[in-house]
C-alpha atoms as a PDB file:
ATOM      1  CA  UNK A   1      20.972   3.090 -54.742  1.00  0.00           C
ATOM      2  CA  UNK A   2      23.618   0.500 -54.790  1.00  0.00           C
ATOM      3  CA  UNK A   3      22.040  -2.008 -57.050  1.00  0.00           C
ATOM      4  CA  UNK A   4      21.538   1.120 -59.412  1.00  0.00           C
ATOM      5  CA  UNK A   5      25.360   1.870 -59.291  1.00  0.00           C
ATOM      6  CA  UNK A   6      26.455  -1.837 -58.970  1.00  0.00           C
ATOM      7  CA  UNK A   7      24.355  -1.791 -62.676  1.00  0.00           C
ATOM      8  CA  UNK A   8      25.434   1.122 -63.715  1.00  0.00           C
ATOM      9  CA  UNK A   9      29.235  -0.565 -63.272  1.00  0.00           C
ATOM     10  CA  UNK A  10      28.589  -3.801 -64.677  1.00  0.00           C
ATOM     11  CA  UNK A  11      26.729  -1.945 -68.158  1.00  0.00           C
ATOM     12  CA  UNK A  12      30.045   0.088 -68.846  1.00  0.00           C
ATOM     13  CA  UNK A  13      32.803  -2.839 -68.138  1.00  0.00           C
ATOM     14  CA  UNK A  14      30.444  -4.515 -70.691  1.00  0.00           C
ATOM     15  CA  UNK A  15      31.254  -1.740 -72.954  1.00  0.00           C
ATOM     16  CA  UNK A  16      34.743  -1.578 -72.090  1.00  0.00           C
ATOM     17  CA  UNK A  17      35.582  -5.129 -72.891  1.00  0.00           C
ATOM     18  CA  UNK A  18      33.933  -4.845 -76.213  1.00  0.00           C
ATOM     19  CA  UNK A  19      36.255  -2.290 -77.329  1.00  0.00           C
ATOM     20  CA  UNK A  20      39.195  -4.215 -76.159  1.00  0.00           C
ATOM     21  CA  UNK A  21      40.173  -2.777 -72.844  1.00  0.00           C
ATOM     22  CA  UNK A  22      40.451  -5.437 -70.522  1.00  0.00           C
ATOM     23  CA  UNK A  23      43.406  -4.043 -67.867  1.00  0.00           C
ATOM     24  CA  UNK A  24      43.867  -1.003 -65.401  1.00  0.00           C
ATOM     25  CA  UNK A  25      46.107   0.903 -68.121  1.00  0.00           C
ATOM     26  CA  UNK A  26      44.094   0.449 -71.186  1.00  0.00           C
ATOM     27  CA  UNK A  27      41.426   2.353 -69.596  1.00  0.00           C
ATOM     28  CA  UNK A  28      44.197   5.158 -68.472  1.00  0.00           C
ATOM     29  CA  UNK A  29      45.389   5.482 -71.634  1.00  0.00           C
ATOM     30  CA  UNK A  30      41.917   6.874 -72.956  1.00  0.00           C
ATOM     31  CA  UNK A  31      41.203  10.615 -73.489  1.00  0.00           C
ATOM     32  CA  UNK A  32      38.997  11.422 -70.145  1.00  0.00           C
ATOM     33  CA  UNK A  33      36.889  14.182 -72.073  1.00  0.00           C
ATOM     34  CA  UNK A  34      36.430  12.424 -75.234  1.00  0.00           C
ATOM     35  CA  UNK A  35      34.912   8.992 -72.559  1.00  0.00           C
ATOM     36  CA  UNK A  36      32.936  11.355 -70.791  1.00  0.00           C
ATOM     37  CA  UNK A  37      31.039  12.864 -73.909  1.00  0.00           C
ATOM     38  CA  UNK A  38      30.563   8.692 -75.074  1.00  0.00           C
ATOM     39  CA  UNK A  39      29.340   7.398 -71.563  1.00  0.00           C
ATOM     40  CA  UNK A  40      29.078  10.031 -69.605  1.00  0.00           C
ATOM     41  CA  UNK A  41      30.441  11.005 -65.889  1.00  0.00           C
ATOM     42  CA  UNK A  42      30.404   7.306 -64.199  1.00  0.00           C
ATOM     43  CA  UNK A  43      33.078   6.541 -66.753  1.00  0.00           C
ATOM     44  CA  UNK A  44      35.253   9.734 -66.046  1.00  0.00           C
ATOM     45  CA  UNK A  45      35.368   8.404 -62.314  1.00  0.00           C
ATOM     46  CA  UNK A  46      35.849   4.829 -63.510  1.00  0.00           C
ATOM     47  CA  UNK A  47      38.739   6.512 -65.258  1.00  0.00           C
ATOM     48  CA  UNK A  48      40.304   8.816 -62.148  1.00  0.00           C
ATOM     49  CA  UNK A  49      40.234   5.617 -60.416  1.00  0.00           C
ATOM     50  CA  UNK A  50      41.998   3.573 -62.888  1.00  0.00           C
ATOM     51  CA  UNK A  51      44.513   6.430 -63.376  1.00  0.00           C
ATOM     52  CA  UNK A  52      45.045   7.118 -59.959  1.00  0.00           C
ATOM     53  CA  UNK A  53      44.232  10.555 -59.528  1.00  0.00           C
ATOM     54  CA  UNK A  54      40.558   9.723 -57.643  1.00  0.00           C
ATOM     55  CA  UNK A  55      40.102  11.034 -53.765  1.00  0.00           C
ATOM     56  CA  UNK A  56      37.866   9.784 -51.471  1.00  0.00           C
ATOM     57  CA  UNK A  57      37.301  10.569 -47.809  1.00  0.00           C
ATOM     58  CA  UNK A  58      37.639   7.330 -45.212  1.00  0.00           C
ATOM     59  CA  UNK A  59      34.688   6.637 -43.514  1.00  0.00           C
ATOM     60  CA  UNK A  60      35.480   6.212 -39.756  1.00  0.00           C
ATOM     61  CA  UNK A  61      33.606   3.344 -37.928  1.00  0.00           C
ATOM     62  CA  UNK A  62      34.301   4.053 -34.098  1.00  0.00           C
ATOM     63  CA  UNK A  63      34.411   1.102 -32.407  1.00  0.00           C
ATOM     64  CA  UNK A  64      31.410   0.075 -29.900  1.00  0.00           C
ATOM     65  CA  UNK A  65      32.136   1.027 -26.234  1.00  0.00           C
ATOM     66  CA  UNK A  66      31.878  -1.703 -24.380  1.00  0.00           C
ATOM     67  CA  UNK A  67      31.364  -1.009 -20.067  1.00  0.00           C
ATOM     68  CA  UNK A  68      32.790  -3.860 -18.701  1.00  0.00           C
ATOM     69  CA  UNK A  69      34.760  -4.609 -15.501  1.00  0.00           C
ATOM     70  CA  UNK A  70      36.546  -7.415 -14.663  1.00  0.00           C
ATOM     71  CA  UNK A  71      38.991  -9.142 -12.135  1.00  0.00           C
ATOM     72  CA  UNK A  72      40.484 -12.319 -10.816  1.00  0.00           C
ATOM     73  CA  UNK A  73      41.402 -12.505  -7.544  1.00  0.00           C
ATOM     74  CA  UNK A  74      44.597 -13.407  -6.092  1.00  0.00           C
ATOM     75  CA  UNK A  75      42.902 -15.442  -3.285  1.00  0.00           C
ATOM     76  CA  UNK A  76      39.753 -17.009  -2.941  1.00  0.00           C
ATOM     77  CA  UNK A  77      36.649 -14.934  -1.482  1.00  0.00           C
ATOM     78  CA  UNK A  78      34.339 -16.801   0.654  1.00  0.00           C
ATOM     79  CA  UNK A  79      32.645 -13.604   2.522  1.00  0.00           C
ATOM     80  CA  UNK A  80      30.489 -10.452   0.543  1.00  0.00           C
ATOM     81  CA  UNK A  81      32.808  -7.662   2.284  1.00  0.00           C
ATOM     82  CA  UNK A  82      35.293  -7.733  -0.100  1.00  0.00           C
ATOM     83  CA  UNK A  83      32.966  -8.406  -3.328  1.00  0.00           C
ATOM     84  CA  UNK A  84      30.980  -5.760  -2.485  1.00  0.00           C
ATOM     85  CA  UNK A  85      34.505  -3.395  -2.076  1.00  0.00           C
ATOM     86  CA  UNK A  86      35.095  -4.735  -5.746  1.00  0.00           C
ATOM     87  CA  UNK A  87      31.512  -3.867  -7.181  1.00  0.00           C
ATOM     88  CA  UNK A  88      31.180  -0.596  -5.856  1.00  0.00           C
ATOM     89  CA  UNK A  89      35.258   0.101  -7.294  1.00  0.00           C
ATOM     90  CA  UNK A  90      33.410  -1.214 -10.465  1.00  0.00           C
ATOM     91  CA  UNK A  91      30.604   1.003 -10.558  1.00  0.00           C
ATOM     92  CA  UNK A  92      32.577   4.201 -10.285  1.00  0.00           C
ATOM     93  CA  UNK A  93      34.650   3.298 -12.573  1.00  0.00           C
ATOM     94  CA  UNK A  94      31.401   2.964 -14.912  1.00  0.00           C
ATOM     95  CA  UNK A  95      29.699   5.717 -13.563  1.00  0.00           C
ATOM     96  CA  UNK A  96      32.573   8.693 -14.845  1.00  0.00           C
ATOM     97  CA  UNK A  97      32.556   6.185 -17.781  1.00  0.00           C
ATOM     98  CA  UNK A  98      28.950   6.605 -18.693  1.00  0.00           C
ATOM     99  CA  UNK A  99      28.885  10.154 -17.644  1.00  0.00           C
ATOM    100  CA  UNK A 100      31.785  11.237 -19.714  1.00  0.00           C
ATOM    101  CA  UNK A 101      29.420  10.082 -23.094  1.00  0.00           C
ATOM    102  CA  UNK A 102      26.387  11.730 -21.467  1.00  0.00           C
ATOM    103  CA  UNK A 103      24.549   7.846 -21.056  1.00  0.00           C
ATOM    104  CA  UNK A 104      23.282   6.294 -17.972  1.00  0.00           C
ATOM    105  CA  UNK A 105      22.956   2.395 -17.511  1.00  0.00           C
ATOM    106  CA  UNK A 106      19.883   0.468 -18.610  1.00  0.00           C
ATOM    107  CA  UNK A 107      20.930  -3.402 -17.326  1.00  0.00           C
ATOM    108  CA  UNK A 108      23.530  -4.380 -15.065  1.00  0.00           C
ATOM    109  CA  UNK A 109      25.096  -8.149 -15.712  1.00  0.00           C
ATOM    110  CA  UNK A 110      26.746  -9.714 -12.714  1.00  0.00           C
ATOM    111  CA  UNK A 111      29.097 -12.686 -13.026  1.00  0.00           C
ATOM    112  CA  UNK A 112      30.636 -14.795 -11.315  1.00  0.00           C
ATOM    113  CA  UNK A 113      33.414 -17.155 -11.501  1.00  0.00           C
ATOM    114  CA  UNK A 114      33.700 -20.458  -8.885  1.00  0.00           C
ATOM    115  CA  UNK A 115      36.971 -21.874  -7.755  1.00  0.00           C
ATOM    116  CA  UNK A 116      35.306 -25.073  -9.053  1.00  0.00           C
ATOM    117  CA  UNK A 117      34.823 -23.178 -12.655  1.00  0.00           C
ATOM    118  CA  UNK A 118      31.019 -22.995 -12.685  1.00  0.00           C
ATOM    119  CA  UNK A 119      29.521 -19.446 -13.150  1.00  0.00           C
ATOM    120  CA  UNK A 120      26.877 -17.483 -12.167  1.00  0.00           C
ATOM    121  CA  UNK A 121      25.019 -14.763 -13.937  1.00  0.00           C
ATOM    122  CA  UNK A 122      22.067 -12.344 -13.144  1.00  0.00           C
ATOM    123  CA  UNK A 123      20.968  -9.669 -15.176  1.00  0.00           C
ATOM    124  CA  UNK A 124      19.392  -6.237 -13.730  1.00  0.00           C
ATOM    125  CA  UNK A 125      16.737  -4.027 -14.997  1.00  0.00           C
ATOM    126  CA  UNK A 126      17.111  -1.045 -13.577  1.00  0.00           C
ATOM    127  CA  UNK A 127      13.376   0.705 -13.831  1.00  0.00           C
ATOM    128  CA  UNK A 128      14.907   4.431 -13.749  1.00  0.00           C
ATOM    129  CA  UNK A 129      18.537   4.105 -15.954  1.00  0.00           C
ATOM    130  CA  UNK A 130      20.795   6.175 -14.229  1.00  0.00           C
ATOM    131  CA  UNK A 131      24.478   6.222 -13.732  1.00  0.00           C
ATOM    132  CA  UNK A 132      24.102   6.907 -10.015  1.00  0.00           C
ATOM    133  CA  UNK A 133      26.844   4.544  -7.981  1.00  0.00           C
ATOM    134  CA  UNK A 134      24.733   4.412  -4.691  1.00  0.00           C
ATOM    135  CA  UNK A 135      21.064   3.287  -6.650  1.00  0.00           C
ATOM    136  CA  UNK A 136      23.214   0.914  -8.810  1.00  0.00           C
ATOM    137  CA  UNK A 137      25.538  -0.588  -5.429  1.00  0.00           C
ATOM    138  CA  UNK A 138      21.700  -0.857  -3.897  1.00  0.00           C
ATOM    139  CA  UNK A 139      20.359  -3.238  -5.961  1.00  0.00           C
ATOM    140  CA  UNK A 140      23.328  -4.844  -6.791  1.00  0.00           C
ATOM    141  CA  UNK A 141      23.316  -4.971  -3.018  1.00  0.00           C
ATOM    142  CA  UNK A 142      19.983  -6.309  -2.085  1.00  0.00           C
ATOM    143  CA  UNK A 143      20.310  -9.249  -4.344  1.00  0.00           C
ATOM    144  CA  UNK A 144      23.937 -10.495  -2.936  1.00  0.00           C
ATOM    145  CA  UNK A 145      22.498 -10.108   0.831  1.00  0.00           C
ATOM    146  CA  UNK A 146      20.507 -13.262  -0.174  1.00  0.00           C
ATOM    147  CA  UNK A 147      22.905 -15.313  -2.044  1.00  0.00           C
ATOM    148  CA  UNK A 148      24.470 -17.826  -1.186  1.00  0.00           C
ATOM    149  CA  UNK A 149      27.062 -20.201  -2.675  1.00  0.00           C
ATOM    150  CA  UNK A 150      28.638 -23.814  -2.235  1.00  0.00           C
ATOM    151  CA  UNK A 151      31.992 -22.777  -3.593  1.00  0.00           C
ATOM    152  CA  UNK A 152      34.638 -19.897  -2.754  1.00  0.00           C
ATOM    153  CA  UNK A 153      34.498 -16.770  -5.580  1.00  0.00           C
ATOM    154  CA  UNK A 154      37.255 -16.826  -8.250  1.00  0.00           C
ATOM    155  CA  UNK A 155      36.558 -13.875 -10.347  1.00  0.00           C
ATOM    156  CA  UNK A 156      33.648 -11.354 -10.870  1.00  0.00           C
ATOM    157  CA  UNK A 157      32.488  -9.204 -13.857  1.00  0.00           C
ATOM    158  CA  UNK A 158      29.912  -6.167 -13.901  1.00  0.00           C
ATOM    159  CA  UNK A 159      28.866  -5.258 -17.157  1.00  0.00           C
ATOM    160  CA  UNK A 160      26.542  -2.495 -18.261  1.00  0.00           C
ATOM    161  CA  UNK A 161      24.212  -2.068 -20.944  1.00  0.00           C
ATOM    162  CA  UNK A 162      24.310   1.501 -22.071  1.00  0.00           C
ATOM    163  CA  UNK A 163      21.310   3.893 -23.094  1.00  0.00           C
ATOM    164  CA  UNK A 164      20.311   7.657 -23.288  1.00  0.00           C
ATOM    165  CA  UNK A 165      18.457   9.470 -20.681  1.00  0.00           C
ATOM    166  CA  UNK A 166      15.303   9.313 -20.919  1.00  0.00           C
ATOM    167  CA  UNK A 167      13.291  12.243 -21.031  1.00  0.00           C
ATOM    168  CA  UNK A 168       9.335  12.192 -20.034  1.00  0.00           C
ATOM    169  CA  UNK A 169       7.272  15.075 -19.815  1.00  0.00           C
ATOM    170  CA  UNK A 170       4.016  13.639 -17.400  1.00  0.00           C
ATOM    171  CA  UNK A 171       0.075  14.492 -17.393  1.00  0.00           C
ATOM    172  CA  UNK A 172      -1.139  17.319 -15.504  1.00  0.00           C
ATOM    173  CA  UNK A 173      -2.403  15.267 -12.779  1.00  0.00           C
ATOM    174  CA  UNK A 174      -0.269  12.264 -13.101  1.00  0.00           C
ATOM    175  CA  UNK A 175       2.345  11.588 -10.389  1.00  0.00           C
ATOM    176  CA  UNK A 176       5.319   9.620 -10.865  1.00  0.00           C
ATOM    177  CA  UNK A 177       6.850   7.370  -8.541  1.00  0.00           C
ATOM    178  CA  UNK A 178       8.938   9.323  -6.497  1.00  0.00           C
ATOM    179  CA  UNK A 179      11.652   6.683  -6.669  1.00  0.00           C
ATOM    180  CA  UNK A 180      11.265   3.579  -9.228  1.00  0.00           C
ATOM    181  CA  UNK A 181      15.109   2.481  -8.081  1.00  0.00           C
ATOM    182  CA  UNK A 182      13.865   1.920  -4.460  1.00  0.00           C
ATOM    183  CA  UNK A 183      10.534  -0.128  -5.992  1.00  0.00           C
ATOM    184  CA  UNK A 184      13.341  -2.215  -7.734  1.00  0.00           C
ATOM    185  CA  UNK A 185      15.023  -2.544  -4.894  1.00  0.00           C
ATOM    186  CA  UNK A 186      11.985  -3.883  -2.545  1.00  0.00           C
ATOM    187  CA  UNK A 187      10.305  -6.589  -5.058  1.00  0.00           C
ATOM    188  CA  UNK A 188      14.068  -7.707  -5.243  1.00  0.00           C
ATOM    189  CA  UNK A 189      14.431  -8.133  -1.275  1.00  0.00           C
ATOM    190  CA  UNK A 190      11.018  -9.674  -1.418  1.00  0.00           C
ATOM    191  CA  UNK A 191      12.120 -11.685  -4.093  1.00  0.00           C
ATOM    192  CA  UNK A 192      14.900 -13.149  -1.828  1.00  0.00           C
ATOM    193  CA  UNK A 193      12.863 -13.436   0.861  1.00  0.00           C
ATOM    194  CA  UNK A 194      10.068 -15.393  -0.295  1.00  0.00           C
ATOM    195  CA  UNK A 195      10.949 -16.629  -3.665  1.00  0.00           C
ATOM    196  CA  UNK A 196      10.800 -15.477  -7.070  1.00  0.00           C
ATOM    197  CA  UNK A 197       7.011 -17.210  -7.818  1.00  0.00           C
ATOM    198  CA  UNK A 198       5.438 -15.651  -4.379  1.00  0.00           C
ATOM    199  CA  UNK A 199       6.428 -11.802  -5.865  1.00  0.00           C
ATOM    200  CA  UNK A 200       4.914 -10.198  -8.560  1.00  0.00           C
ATOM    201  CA  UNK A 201       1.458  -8.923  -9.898  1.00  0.00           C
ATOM    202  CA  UNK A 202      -1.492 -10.877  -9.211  1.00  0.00           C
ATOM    203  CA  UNK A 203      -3.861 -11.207 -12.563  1.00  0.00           C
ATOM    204  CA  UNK A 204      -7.712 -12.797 -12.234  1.00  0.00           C
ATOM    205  CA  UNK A 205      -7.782 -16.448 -14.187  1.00  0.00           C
ATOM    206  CA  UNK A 206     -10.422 -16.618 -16.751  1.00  0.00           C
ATOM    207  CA  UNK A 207     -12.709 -18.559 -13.951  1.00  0.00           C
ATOM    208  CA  UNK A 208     -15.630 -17.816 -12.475  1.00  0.00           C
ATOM    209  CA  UNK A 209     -13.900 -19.217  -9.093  1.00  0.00           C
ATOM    210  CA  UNK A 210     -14.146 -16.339  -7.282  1.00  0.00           C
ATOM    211  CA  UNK A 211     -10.087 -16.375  -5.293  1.00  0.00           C
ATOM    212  CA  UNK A 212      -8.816 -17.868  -8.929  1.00  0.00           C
ATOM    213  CA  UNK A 213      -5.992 -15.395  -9.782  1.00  0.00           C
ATOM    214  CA  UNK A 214      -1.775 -15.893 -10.737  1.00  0.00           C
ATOM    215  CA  UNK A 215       0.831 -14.390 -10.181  1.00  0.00           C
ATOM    216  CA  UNK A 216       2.982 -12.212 -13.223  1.00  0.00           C
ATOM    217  CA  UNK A 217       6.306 -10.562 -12.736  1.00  0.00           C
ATOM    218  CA  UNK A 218       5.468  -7.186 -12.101  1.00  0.00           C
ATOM    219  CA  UNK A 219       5.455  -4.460 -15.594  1.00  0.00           C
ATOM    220  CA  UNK A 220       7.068  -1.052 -14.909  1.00  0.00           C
ATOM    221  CA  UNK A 221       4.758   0.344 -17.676  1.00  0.00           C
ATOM    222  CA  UNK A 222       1.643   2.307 -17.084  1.00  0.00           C
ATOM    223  CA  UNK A 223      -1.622   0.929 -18.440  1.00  0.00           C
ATOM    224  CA  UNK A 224      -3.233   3.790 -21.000  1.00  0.00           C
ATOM    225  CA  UNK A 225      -6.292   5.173 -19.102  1.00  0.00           C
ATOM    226  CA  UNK A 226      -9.439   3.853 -20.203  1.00  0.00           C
ATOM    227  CA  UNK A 227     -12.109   6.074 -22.270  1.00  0.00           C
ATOM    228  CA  UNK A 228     -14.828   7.676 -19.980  1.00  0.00           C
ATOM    229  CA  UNK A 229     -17.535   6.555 -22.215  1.00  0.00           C
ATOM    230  CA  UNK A 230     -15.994   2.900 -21.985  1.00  0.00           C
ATOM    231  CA  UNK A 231     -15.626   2.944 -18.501  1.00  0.00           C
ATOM    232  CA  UNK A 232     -17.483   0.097 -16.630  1.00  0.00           C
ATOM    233  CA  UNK A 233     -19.814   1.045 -13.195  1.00  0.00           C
ATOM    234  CA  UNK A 234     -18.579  -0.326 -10.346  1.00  0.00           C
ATOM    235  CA  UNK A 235     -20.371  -1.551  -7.246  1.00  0.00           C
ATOM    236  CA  UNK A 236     -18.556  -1.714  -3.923  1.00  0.00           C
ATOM    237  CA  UNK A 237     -15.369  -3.641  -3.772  1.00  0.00           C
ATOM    238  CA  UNK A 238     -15.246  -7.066  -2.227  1.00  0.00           C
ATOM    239  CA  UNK A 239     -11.749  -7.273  -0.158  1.00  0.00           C
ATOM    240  CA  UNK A 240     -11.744 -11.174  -0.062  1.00  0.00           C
ATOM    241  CA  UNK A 241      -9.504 -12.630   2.976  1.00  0.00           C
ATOM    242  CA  UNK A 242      -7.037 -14.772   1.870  1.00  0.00           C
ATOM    243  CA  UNK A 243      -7.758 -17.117   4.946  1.00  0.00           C
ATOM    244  CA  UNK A 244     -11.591 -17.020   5.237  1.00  0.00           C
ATOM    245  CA  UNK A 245     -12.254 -16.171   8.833  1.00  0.00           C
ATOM    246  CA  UNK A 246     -14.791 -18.114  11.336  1.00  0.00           C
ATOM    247  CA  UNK A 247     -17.836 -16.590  12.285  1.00  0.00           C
ATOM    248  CA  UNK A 248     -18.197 -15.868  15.893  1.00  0.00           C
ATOM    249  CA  UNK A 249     -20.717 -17.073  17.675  1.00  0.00           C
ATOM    250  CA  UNK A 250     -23.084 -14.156  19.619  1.00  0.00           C
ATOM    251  CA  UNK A 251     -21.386 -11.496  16.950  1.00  0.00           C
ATOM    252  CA  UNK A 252     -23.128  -9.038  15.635  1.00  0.00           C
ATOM    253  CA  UNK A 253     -27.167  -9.423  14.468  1.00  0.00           C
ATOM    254  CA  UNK A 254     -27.721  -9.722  10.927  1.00  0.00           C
ATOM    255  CA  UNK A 255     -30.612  -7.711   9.532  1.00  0.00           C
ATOM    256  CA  UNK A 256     -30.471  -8.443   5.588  1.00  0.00           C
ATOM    257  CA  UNK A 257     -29.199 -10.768   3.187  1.00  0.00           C
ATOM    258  CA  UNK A 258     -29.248 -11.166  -0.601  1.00  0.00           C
ATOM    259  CA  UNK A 259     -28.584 -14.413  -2.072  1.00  0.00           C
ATOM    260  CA  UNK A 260     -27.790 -17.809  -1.639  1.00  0.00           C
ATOM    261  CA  UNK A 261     -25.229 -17.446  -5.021  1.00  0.00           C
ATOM    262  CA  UNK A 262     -24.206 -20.644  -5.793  1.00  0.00           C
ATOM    263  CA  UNK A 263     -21.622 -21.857  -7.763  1.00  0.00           C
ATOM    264  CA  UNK A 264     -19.101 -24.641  -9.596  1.00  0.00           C
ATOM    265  CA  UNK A 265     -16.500 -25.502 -11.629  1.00  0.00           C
ATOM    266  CA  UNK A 266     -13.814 -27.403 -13.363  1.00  0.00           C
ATOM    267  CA  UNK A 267     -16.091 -30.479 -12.627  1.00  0.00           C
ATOM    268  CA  UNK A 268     -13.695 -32.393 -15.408  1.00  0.00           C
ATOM    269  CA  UNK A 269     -10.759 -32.232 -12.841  1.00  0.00           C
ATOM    270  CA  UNK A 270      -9.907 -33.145  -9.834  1.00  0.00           C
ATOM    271  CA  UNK A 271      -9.660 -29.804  -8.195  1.00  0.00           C
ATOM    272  CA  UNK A 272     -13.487 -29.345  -8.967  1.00  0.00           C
ATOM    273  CA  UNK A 273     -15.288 -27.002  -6.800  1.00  0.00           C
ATOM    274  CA  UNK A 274     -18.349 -25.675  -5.410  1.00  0.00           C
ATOM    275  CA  UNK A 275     -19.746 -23.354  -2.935  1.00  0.00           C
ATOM    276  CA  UNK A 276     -22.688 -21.530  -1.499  1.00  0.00           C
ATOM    277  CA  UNK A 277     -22.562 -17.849  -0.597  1.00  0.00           C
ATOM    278  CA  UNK A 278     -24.433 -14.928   0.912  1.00  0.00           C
ATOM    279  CA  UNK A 279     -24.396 -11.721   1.178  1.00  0.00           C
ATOM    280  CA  UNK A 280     -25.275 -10.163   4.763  1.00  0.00           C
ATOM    281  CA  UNK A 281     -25.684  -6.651   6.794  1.00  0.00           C
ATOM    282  CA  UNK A 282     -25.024  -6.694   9.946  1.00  0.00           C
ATOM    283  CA  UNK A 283     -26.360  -4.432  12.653  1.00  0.00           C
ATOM    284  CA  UNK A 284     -23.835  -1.958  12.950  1.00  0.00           C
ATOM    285  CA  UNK A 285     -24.215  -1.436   8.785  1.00  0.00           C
ATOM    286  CA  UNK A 286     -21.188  -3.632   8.041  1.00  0.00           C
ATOM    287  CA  UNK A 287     -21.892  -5.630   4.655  1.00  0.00           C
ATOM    288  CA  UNK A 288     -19.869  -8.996   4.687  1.00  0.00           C
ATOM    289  CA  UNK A 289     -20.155 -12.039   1.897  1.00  0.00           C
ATOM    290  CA  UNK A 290     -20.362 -15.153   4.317  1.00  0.00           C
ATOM    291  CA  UNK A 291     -20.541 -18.790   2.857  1.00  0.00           C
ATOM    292  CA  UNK A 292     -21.463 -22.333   4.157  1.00  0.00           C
ATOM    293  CA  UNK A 293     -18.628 -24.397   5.278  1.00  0.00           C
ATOM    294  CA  UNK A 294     -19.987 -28.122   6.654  1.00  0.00           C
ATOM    295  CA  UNK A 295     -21.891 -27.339   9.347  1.00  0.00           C
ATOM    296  CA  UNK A 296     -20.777 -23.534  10.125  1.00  0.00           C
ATOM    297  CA  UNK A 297     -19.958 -19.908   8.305  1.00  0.00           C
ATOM    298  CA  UNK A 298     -17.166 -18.343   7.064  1.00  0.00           C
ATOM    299  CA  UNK A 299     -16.562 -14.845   6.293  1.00  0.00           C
ATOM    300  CA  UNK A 300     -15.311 -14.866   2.750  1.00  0.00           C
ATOM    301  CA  UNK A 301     -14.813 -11.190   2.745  1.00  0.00           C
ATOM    302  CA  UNK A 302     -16.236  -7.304   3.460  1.00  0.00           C
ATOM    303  CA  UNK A 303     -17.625  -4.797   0.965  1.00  0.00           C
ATOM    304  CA  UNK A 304     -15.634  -0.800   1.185  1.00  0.00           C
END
């Protein structure tokens, strides 16, 4: 539509300067009905323009709203008490902020200013947004209870990322968690607890090493479910222990066993691998996959 006009422009001050009108008040001294009959109505409003008697409306840009809180302090901080007075004076303030415009928050950014002028930064994804102060001071919360830092705290700054509430209408028989905040919440304690590559969702390696998995950070999104007629058949599951455990010795009788199931890979590396393994029922009808180890067993896992 522009490029149309923008042509539509340049075609008539073509036609203009060919019959000699090359200022402002040449083209105001023309007859306005007599240049609207010869080039029709673009030229009339080239002509209002020119002659000063055109109106047009402003177009109002509001400005972005940016949630942001900020402070120095007047004294060093060296203990969480009075950050986490600060933070939660922060989040109210964002909270009747965000509620005033009908949003909630989406991301939370924490930083953090050093007396030695270094800065820290962590960004939250909060799984639910919501503008509530107490789920927001939680996580905000269970992060800080973990950190620690070599220098006293300067200044801090909370910043949230806006969004609208989202509205999801669920399946008949699907059930939502009843709390995604407090999820949050956990995997971030864990996270502090035991490190940011020991949390997370563990996905199966394309190996046919049977304990080769990874772990991703964990997806708040639900997988689609699979089609019925696509669905695979399923034996029993194998729970594998983590730790394979001894056999005892005078245990339980075994009465039937399928296998031996050998196997062996990434013989091209030095982590190469291979292993021997049965499948067993015991007398009391427990089914167990054992495996040789030297000269004993191992019980690699149990069947549900």
């Amino acid at each position: 539509m522009h490029d149309e006009r923008g042509a539509q422009i340049s075609r008539l001050l073509a036609i203009f300067h060919k019959w000699g009108i090359h200022t402002l008040g040449d083209l105001a001294a023309l007859a306005p009905d007599q240049l609207g009959l010869r080039l029709g109505p673009a030229a009339v409003r080239l002509w209002e323009q020119a002659a000063g008697k055109s109106t047009r409306l402003l177009r109002l840009v509001r400005p972005p709203e940016i949630f942001e809180e900020q402070l120095e302090f007047e004294h060093e901080i060296e203990t969480a008490e009075p950050l986490f007075f600060v933070l939660r004076r922060f989040l109210e303030q964002l909270s009747q902020r965000l509620d005033a415009l009908y949003l909630v928050a989406a991301q939370l950014t924490l930083r953090l200013t050093f007396a030695d002028k270094t800065t820290y930064e962590h960004c939250f994804q909060i799984p639910d947004p919501t503008h509530s102060v107490e789920i927001l001071f939680r996580l905000l919360q269970a992060h800080l209870e973990d950190f620690r830092a070599e220098h006293p705290i300067l200044a801090v700054a909370l910043v949230a990322l806006p969004a609208r509430p989202a509205r999801q209408q669920f399946d008949l028989f699907e059930t939502p968690l009843r709390d995604p905040a407090r999820l949050h919440e956990t995997l971030t304690r864990l996270t502090g607890l035991l490190g940011a590559a020991r949390v997370g969702r563990p996905v199966m390696e394309d190996s046919h090493r049977p304990d080769a998995f990874h772990l991703e950070p964990f997806s708040w999104q639900r997988p689609s479910p699979p089609n019925e007629s696509e669905a695979p058949i399923l034996g029993p599951a194998l729970r594998r222990f983590r730790l394979p455990l001894p056999c005892p010795r005078g245990g339980k009788r075994v009465i039937a066993t399928e296998g031996p199931y050998r196997a062996s890979g990434d013989w091209w590396d030095q982590q190469n691998w291979t292993r021997t393994e049965w499948d067993v029922q015991l007398e009391n009808g427990a089914l167990c996959r054992v495996r040789e180890e030297g000269r004993g067993w191992e019980i690699e896992g149990t069947y549900d």
